[in-house]
Protein backbone atom coordinates (compact mmCIF):
# COMPACT_ATOMS: atom_id res chain seq x y z
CA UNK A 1 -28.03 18.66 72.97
CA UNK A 2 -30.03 19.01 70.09
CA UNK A 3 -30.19 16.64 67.13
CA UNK A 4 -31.41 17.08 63.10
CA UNK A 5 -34.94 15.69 64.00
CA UNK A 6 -35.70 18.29 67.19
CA UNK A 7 -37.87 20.18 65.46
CA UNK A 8 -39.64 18.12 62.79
CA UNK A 9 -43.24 16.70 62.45
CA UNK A 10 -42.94 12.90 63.02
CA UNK A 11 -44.16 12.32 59.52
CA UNK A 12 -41.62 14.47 57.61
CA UNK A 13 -39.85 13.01 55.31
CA UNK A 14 -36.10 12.59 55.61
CA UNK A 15 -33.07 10.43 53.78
CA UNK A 16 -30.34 9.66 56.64
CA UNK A 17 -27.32 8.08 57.04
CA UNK A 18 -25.19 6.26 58.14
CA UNK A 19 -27.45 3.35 56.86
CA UNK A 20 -26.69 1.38 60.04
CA UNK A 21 -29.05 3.57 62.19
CA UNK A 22 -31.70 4.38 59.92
CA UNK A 23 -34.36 2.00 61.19
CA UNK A 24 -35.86 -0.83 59.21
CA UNK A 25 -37.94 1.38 56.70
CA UNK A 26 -40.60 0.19 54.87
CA UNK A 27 -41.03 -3.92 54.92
CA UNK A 28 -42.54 -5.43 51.86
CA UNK A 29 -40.88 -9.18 50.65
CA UNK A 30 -41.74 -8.83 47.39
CA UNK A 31 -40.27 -5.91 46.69
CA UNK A 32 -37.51 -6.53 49.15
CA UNK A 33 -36.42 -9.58 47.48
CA UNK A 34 -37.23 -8.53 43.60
CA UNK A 35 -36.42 -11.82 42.19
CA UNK A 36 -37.98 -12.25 38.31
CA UNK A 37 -41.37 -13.93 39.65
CA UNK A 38 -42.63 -14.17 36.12
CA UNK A 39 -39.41 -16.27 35.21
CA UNK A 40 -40.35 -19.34 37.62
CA UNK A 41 -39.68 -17.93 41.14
CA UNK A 42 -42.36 -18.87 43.26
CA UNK A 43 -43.79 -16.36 45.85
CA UNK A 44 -46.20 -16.95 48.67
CA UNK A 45 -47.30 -14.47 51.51
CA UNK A 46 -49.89 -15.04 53.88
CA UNK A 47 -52.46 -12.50 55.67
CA UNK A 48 -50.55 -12.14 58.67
CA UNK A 49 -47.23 -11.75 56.40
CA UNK A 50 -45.12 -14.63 56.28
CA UNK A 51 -43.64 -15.12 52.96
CA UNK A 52 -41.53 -16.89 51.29
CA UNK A 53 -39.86 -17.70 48.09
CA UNK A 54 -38.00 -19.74 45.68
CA UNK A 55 -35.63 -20.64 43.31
CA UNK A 56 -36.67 -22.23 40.31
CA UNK A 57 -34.39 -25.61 40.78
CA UNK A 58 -35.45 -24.82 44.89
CA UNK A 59 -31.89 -25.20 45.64
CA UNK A 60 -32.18 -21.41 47.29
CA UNK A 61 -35.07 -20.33 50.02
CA UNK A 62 -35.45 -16.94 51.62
CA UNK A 63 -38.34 -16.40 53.81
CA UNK A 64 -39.53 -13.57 55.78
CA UNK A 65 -41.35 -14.71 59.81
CA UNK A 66 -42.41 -11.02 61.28
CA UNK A 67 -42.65 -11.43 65.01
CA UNK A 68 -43.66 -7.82 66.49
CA UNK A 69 -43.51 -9.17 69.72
CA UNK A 70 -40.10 -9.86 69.83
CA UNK A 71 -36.81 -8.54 70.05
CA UNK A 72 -35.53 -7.76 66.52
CA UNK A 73 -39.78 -8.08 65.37
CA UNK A 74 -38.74 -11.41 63.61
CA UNK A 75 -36.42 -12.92 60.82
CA UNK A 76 -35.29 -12.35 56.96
CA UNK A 77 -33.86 -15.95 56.10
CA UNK A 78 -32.13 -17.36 52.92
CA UNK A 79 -30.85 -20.83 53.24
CA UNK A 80 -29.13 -22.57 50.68
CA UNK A 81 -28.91 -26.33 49.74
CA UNK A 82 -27.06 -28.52 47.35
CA UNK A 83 -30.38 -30.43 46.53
CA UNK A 84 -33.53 -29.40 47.30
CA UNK A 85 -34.29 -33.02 49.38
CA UNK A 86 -30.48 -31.82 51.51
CA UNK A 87 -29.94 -29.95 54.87
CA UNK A 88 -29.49 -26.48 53.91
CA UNK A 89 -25.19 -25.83 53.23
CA UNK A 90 -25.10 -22.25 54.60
CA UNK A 91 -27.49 -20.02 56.09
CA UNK A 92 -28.40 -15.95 56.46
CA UNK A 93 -30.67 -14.26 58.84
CA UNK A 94 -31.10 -10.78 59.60
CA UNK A 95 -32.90 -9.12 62.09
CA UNK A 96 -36.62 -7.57 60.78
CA UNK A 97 -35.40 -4.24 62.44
CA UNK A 98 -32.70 -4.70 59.85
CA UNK A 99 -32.94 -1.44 57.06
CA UNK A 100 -34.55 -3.49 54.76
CA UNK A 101 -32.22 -2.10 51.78
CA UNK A 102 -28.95 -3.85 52.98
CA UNK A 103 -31.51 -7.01 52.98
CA UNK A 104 -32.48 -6.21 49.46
CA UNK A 105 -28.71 -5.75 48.01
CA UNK A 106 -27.80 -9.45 49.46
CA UNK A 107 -30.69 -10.61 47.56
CA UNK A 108 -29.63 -8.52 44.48
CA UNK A 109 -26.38 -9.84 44.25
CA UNK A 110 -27.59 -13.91 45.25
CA UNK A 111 -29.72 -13.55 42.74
CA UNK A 112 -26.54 -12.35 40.12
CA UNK A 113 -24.35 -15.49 41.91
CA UNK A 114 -27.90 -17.56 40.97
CA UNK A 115 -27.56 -16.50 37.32
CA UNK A 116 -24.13 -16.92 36.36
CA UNK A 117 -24.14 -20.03 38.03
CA UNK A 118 -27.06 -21.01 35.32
CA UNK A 119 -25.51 -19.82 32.45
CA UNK A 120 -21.89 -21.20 32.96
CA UNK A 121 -19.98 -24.17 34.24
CA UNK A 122 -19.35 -22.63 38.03
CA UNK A 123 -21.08 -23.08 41.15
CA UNK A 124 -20.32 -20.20 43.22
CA UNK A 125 -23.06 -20.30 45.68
CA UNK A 126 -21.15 -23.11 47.04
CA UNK A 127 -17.56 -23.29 45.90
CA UNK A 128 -17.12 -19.03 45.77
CA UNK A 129 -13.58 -17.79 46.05
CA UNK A 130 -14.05 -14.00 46.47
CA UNK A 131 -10.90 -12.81 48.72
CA UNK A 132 -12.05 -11.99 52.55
CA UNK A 133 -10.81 -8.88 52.45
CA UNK A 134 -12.89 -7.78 50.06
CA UNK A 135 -15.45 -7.95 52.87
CA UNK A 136 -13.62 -5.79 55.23
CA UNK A 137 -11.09 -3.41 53.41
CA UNK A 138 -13.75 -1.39 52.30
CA UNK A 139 -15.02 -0.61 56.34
CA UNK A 140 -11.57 0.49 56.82
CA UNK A 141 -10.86 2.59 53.81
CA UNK A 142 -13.93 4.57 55.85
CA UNK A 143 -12.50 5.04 58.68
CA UNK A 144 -13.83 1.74 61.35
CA UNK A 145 -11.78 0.54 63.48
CA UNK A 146 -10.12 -3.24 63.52
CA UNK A 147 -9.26 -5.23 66.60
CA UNK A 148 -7.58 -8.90 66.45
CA UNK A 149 -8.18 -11.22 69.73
CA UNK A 150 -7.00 -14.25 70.29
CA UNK A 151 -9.81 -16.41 70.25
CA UNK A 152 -9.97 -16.32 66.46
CA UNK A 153 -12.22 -13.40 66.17
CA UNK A 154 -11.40 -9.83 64.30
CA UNK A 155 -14.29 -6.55 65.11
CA UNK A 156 -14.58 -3.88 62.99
CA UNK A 157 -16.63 -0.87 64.74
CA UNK A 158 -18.19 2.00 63.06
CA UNK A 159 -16.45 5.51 63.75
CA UNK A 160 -19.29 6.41 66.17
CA UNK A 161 -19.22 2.84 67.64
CA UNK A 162 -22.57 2.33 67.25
CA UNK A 163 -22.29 -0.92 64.58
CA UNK A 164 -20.10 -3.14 63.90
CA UNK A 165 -19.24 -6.46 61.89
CA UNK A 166 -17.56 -9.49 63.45
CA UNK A 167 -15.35 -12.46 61.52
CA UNK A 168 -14.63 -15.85 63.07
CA UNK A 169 -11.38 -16.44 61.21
CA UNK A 170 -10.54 -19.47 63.42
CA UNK A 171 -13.70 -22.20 62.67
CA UNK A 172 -12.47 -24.69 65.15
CA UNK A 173 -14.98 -25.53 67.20
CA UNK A 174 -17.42 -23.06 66.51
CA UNK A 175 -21.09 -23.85 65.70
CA UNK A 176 -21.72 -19.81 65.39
CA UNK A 177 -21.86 -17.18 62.30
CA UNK A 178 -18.71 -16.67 60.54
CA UNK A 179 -19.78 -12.91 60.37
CA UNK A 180 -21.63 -11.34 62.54
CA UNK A 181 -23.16 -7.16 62.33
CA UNK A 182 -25.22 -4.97 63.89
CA UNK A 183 -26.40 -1.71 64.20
CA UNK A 184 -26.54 0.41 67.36
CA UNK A 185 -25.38 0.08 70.78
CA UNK A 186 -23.18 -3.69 70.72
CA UNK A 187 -25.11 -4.40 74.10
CA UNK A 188 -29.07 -4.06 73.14
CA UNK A 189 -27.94 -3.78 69.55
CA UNK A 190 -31.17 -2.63 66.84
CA UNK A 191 -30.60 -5.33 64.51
CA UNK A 192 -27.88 -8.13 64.33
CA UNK A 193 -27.10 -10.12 60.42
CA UNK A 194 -25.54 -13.98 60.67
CA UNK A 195 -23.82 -15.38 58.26
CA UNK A 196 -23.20 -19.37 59.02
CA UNK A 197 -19.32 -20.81 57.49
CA UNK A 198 -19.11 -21.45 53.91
CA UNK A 199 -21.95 -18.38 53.46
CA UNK A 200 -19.97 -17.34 49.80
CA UNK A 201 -17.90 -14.54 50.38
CA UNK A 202 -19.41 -12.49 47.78
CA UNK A 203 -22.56 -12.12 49.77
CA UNK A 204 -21.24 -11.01 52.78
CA UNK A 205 -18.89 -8.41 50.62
CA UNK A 206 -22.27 -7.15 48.79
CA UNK A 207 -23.85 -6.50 52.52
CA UNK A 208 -20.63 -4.63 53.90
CA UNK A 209 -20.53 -2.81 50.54
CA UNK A 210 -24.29 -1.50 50.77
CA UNK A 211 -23.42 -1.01 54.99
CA UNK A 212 -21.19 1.70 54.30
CA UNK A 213 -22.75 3.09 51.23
CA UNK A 214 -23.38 6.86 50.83
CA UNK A 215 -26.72 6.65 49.55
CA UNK A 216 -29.21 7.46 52.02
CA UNK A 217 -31.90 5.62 52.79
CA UNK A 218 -35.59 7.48 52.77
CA UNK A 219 -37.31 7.29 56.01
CA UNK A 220 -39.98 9.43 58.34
CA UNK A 221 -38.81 11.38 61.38
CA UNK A 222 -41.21 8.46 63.34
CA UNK A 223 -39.17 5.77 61.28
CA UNK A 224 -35.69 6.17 62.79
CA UNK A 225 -34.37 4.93 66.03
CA UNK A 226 -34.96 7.53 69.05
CA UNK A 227 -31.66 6.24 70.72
CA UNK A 228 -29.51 6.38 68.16
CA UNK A 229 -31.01 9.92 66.35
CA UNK A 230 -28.06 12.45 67.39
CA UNK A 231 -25.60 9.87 65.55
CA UNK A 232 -27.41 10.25 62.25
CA UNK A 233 -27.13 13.03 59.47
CA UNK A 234 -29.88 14.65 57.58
CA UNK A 235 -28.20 13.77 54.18
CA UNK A 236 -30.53 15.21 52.08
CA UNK A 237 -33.83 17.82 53.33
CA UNK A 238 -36.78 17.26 51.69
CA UNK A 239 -39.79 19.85 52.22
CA UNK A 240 -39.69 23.53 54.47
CA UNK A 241 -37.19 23.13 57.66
CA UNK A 242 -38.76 24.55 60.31
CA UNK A 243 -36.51 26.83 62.62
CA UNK A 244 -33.43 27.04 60.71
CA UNK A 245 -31.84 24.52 58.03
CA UNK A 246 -31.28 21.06 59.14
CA UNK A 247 -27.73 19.99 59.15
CA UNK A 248 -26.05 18.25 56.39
CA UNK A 249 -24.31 15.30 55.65
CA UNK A 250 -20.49 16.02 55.37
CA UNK A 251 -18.75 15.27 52.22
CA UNK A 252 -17.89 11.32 52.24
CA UNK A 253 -15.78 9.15 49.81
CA UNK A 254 -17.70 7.83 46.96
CA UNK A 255 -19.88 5.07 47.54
CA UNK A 256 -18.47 1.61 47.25
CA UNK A 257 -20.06 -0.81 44.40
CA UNK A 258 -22.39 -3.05 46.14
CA UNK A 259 -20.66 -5.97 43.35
CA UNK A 260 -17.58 -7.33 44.25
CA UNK A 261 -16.40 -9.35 41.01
């Protein structure tokens, strides 16, 4: 069985989706994170590319710990604390095999929750009350699949079954992620995204939102997953198709906003 990419140079340019299988893309921090450094938001990266960065009030961290060594080639992480001398309140990592847009529109839309925070009387990166379905109605309204267990746990699997986002509904006794995705096969998964209880809702709804989006993402042949390559569409050809056209995307809703309020 053949698959969009048979036939093309490993350096051709392509824009894919689903989003979930489209590899990690290009990995820059700065850019990744686009907070308004000239507005107080200090930014450090060393040689070997560790970064980080903060808020100005340094109530909100995200740092960035590649590790090409091992699985999931290191960690995007944005903790959050009440005080900047407190234990952090809630926590987010994603894998660095992550796409690196879906890591980009959580940071888009913490940096929104940072703002109106600043400029009114609310506090909603710790007190948010966005519904939980607006997390999840959205991955059903496209077609994934929901399953309910018993131990407090709901999974919602992409149509191919090759992602997937899990909510701990029941936090008794549970020291794990309230949500829990990833991308590929659920066993040796490409990426995996944690988000710890009392992560605001709105976050998590901005990541599911830009999951299931129809944009596609711009990658190389040599950028996307080899195992997961017959699952993906050629949304978009860019350049001469050798050997016939590549296959297009089939028509899909309209994307979903990646804001939630």
């Amino acid at each position: 069985m053949t698959h969009p990419f048979e036939n093309l140079d490993p350096a051709h340019p392509v824009q894919v989706l689903p989003r979930h299988l489209a590899g990690p893309g290009v990995v820059d921090p700065r850019t990744t994170w686009a907070f308004p450094y000239d507005e107080g938001w200090p930014f450090a990266q060393t040689e070997h590319g560790p970064a980080a960065a903060f808020s100005p009030c340094l109530r909100l961290q995200t740092t960035y710990d590649p590790q090409p060594d091992k699985p999931g080639k290191g960690t995007w992480m944005i903790t959050a604390h009440r005080a900047p001398s407190l234990p952090s309140d809630w926590w987010i990592t994603f894998d660095a095999t992550i796409p690196a847009e879906l890591v980009h529109d959580v940071h888009t839309e913490l940096l929104d929750l940072y703002l109106e925070d600043r400029h009114s009387d609310q506090d909603r990166l710790f007190q948010d009350e966005t519904a939980l379905h607006e997390v999840y109605a959205p991955l059903l309204t496209r077609g994934w699949s929901h399953d309910v267990k018993t131990d407090g746990t709901q999974t919602f699997l992409t149509p191919e079954g090759l992602g997937g986002v899990r909510h701990r509904y029941d936090i008794s006794g549970s020291n794990g992620p309230a949500w829990r995705a990833w991308g590929g096969h659920p066993s040796e998964p490409h990426w995996k995204a944690d988000f710890s209880f009392r992560t605001p809702t709105t976050l998590v709804a901005a990541f599911t939102a830009s999951l299931i989006s129809t944009d596609p993402l711009h990658r190389t042949v040599q950028d996307v997953p080899v195992q997961t390559r017959r699952a993906l569409y050629v949304a978009t050809p860019t350049g001469k198709q050798p050997n016939g056209t590549t296959p297009v995307a089939p028509p899909l809703p309209a994307p979903v906003s990646g804001h939630t309020r």
